[in-house]
Protein backbone atom coordinates (compact mmCIF):
# COMPACT_ATOMS: atom_id res chain seq x y z
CA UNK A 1 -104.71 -63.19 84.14
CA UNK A 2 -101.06 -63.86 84.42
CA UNK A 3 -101.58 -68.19 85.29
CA UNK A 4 -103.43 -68.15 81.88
CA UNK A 5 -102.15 -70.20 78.90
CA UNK A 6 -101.95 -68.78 75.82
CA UNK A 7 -101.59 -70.35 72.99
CA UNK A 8 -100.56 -67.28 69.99
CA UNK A 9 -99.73 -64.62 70.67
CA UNK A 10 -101.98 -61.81 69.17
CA UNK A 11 -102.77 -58.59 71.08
CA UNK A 12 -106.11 -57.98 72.26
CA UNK A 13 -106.73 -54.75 70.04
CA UNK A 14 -109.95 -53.38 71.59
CA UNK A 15 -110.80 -52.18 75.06
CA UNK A 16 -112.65 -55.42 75.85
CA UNK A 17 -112.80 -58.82 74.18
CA UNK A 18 -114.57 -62.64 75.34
CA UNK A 19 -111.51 -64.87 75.64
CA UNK A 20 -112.70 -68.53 74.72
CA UNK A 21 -110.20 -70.70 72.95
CA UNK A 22 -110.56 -72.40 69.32
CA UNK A 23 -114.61 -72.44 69.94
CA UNK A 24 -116.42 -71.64 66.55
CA UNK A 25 -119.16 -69.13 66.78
CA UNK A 26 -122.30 -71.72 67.01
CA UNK A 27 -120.30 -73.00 70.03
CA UNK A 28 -119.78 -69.55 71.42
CA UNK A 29 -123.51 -68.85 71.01
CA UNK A 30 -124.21 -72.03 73.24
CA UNK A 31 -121.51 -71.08 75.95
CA UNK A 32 -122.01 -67.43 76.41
CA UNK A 33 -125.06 -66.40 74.90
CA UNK A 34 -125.84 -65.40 71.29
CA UNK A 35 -126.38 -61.52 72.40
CA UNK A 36 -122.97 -61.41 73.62
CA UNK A 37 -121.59 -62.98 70.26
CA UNK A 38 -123.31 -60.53 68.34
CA UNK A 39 -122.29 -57.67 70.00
CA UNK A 40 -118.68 -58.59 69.69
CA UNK A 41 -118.42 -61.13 66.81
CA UNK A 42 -114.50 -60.35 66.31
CA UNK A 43 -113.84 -60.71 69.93
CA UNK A 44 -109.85 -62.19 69.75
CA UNK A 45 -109.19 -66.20 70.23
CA UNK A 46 -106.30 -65.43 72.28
CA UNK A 47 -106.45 -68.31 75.68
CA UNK A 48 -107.04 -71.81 75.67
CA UNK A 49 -105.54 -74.82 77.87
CA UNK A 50 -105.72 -78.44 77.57
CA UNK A 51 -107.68 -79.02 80.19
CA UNK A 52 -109.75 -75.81 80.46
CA UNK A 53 -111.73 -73.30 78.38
CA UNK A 54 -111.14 -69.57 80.00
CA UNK A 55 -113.57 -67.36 79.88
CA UNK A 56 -112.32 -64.08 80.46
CA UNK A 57 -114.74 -60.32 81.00
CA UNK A 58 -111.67 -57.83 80.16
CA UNK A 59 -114.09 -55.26 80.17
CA UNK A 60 -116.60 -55.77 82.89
CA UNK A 61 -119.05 -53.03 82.25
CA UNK A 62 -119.56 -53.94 78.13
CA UNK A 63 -119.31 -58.00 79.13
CA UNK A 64 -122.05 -59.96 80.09
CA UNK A 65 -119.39 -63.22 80.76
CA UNK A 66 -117.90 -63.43 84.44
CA UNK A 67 -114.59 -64.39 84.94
CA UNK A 68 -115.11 -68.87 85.42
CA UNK A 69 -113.39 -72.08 83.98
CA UNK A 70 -115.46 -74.40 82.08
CA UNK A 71 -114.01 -77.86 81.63
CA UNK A 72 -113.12 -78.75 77.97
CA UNK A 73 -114.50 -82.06 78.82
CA UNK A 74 -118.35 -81.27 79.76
CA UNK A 75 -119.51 -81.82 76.21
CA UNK A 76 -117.56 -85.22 76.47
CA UNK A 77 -118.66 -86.21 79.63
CA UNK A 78 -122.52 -85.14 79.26
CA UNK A 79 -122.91 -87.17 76.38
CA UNK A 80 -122.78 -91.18 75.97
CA UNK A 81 -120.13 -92.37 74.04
CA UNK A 82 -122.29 -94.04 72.28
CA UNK A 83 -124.08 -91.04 70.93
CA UNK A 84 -124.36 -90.20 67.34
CA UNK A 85 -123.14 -87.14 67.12
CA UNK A 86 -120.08 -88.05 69.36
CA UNK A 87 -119.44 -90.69 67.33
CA UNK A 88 -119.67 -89.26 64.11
CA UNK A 89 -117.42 -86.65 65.54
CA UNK A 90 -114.69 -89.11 66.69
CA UNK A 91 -114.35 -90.58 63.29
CA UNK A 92 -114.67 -87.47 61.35
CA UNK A 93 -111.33 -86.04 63.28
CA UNK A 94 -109.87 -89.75 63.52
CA UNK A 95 -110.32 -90.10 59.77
CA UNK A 96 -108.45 -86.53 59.24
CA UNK A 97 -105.76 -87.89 61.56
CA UNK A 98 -104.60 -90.88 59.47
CA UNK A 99 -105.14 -89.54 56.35
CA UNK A 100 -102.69 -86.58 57.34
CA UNK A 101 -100.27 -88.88 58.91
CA UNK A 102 -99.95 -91.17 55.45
CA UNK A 103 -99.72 -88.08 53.38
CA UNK A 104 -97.31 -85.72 55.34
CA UNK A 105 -95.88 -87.25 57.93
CA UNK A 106 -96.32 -87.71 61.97
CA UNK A 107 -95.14 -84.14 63.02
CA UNK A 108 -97.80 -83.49 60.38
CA UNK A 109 -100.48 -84.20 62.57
CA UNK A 110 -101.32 -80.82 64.78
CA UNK A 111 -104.65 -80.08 66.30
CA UNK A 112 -104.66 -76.96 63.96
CA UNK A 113 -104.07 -78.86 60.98
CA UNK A 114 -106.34 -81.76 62.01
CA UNK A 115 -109.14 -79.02 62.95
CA UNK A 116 -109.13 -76.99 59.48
CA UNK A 117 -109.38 -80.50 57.60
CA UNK A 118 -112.16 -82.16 59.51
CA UNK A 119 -114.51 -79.01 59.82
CA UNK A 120 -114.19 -79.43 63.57
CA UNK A 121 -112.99 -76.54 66.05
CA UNK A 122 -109.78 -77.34 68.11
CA UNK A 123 -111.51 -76.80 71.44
CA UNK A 124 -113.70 -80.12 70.25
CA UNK A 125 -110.79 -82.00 69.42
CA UNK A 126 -109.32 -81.00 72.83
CA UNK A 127 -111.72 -81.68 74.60
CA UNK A 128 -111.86 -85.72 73.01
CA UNK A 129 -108.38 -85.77 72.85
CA UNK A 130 -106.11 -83.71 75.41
CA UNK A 131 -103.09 -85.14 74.65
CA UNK A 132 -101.68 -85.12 71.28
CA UNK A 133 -100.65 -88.72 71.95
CA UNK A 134 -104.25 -89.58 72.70
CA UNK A 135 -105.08 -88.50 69.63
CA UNK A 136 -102.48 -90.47 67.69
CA UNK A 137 -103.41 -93.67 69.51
CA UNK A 138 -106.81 -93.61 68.91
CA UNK A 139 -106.32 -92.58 65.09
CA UNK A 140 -103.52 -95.66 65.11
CA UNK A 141 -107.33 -97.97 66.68
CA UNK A 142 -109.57 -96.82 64.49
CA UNK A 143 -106.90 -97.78 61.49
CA UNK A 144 -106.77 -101.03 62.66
CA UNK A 145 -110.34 -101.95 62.56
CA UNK A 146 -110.00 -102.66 58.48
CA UNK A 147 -111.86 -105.70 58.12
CA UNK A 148 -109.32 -109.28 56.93
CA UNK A 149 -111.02 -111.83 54.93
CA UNK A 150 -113.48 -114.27 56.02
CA UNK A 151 -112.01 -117.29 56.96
CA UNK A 152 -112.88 -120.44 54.66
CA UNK A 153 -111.86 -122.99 57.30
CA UNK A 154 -108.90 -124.22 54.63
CA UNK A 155 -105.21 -123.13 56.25
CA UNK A 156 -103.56 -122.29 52.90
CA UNK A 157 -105.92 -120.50 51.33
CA UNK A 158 -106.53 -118.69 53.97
CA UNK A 159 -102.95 -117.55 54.57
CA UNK A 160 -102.89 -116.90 51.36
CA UNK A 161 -106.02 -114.77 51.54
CA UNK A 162 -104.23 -112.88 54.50
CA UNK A 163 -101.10 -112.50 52.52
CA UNK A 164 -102.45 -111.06 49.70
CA UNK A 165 -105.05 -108.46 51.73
CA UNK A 166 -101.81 -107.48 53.71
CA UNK A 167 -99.71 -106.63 50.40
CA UNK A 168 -102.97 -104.60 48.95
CA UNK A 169 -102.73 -102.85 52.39
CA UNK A 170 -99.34 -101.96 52.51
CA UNK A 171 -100.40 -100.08 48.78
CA UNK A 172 -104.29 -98.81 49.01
CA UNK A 173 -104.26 -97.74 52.39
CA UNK A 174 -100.46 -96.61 52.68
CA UNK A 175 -99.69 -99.16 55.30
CA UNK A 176 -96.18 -99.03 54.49
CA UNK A 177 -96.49 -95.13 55.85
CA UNK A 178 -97.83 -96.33 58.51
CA UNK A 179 -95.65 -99.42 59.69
CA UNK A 180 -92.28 -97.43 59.18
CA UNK A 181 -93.77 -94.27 61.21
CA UNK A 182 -94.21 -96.16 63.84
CA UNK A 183 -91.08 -98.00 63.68
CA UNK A 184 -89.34 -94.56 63.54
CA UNK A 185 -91.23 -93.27 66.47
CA UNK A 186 -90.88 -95.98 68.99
CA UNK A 187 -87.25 -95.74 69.19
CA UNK A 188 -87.20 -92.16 70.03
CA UNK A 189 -90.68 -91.76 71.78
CA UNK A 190 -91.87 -94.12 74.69
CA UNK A 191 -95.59 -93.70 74.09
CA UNK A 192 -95.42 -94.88 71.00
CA UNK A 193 -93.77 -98.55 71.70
CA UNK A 194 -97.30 -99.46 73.13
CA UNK A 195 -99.09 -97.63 70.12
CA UNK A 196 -96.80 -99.86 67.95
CA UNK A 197 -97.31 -102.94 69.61
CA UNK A 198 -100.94 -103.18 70.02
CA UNK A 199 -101.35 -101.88 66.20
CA UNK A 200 -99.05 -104.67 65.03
CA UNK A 201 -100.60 -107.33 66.97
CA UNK A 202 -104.23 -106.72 66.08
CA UNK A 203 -102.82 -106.89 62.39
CA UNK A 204 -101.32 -110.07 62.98
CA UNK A 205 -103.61 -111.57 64.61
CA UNK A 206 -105.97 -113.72 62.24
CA UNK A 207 -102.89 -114.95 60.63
CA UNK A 208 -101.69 -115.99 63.64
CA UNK A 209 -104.82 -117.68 64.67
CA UNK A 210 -105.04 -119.89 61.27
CA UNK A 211 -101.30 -120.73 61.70
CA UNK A 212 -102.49 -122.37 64.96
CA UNK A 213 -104.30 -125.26 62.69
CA UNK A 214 -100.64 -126.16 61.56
CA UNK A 215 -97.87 -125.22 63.65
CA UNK A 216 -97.32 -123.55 67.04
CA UNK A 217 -94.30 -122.16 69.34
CA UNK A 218 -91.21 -121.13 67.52
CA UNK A 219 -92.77 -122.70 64.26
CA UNK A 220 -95.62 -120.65 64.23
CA UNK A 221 -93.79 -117.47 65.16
CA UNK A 222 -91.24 -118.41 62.39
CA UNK A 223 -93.81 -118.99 59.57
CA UNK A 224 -95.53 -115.75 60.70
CA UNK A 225 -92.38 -113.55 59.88
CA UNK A 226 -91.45 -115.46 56.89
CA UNK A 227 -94.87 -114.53 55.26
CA UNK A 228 -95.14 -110.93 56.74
CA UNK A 229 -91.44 -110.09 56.32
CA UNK A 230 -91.82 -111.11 52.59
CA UNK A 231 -94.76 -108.38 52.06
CA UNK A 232 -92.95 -105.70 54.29
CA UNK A 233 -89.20 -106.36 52.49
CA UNK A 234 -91.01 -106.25 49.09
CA UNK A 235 -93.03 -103.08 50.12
CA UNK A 236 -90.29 -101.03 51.49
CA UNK A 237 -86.87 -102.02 49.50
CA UNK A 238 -87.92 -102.79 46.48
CA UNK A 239 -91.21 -100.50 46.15
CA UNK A 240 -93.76 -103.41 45.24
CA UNK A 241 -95.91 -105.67 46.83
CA UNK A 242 -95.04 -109.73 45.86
CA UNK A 243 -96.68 -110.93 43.04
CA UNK A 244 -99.65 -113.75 43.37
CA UNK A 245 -96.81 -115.94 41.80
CA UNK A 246 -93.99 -115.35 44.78
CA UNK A 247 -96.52 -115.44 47.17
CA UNK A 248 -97.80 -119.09 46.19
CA UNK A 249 -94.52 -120.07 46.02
CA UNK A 250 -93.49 -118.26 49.40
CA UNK A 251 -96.87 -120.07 51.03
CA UNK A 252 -95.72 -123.42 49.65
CA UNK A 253 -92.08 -123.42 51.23
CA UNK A 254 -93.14 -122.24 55.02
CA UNK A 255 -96.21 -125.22 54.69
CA UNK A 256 -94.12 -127.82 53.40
CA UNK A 257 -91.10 -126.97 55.90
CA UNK A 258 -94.25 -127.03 58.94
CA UNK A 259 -94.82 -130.95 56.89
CA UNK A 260 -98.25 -130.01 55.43
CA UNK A 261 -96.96 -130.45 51.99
């Protein structure tokens, strides 16, 4: 049909094929019928939109699939979000995500790469995940859920706890990939500014919270930076996270300058 969206552009090289997306062949079976999969197992993936799956009869006498829309969404929307298998599926793809985006990069992150890598077909990631944004911005929450230390109830050695779990970050779980990606993106991309700002904030957050027990307004904010700047500065100029021996000594000048020393 001519108000179909293709996405590649391979020729339909029989007389007839079933046009449905990125589906793999289980999830073919389950749309249009395992007889009609067998008969043409090499039917083309040639049509696919964001927000619909085509199914096209280009041959009505050998097809047994009328020409309709199906939503991407329905396996979304029939299931709970709570559901296991939904779930599971989420952070299988969300996992992929960030582990492509520290390794190679945000334009790194396509649904076809993310797809081959997770074991998941792109019509399933479309159908979570329209948007390629959406995608990123859920992959960006799901990063942010790494767990901080337990708080002790003690202000220094809890910043300190925080410090040090932030600098490990920044080298186990290429947070430094992370941090400048976004700080790349947001100046050129809109979408991301909010994606930035809600991923820095969450990460800031229990530090900011046990500053509270010694300092607030500009103080606070002004200790915060001081103690995250020195881990991000170390990090990403000089290739290192601070030693426990500059971080000691970093905690004792921003608590004796707030008078707790």
């Amino acid at each position: 049909p001519e108000n179909s969206a293709f996405h590649n552009d391979q020729d339909l090289d029989e007389p007839f094929a079933v046009v449905i997306g990125f589906y793999t062949l289980r999830e073919r079976e389950r749309l249009v019928g395992k007889k009609c999969c067998a008969r043409y197992p090499k039917a083309p993936t040639v049509g696919l939109s964001t927000k619909y799956l085509l199914l096209y009869s280009l041959h009505a006498s050998e097809t047994m699939v009328q020409n309709s829309e199906v939503t991407m969404n329905a396996h979304v929307k029939s299931g709970k979000a709570d559901d296991p298998s939904v779930v599971r599926t989420r952070n299988d793809v969300l996992a992929e995500a960030i582990n492509i985006l520290v390794n190679d990069g945000w334009d790194a992150v396509t649904y076809a790469r993310v797809a081959a890598q997770s074991g998941y077909s792109r019509a399933t990631i479309y159908a979570h995940w329209p948007e390629r944004i959406d995608l990123m911005r859920d992959a960006f929450t799901r990063y942010e859920q790494t767990p901080h230390p337990e708080k002790s109830g003690d202000p220094e050695a809890d910043l300190r706890a925080e410090v040090i779990s932030f600098s490990r970050a920044m080298v186990e779980f290429r947070l430094e990939r992370v941090l400048a990606t976004l700080a790349e993106r947001s100046q050129t991309t809109p979408e991301v500014i909010g994606i930035r700002d809600s991923f820095v904030a969450t990460g800031e957050r229990p530090m900011r919270e046990t500053l509270l027990a010694v300092a607030s307004g500009p103080a606070q904010e002004a200790a915060l930076l001081m103690l995250c700047g020195m881990v991000t500065h170390s990090v990403l100029l000089h290739g290192k996270p601070p030693t426990t021996e500059v971080v000691d000594s970093a905690l004792e000048i921003v608590l004796s300058g707030l008078g707790q020393h």
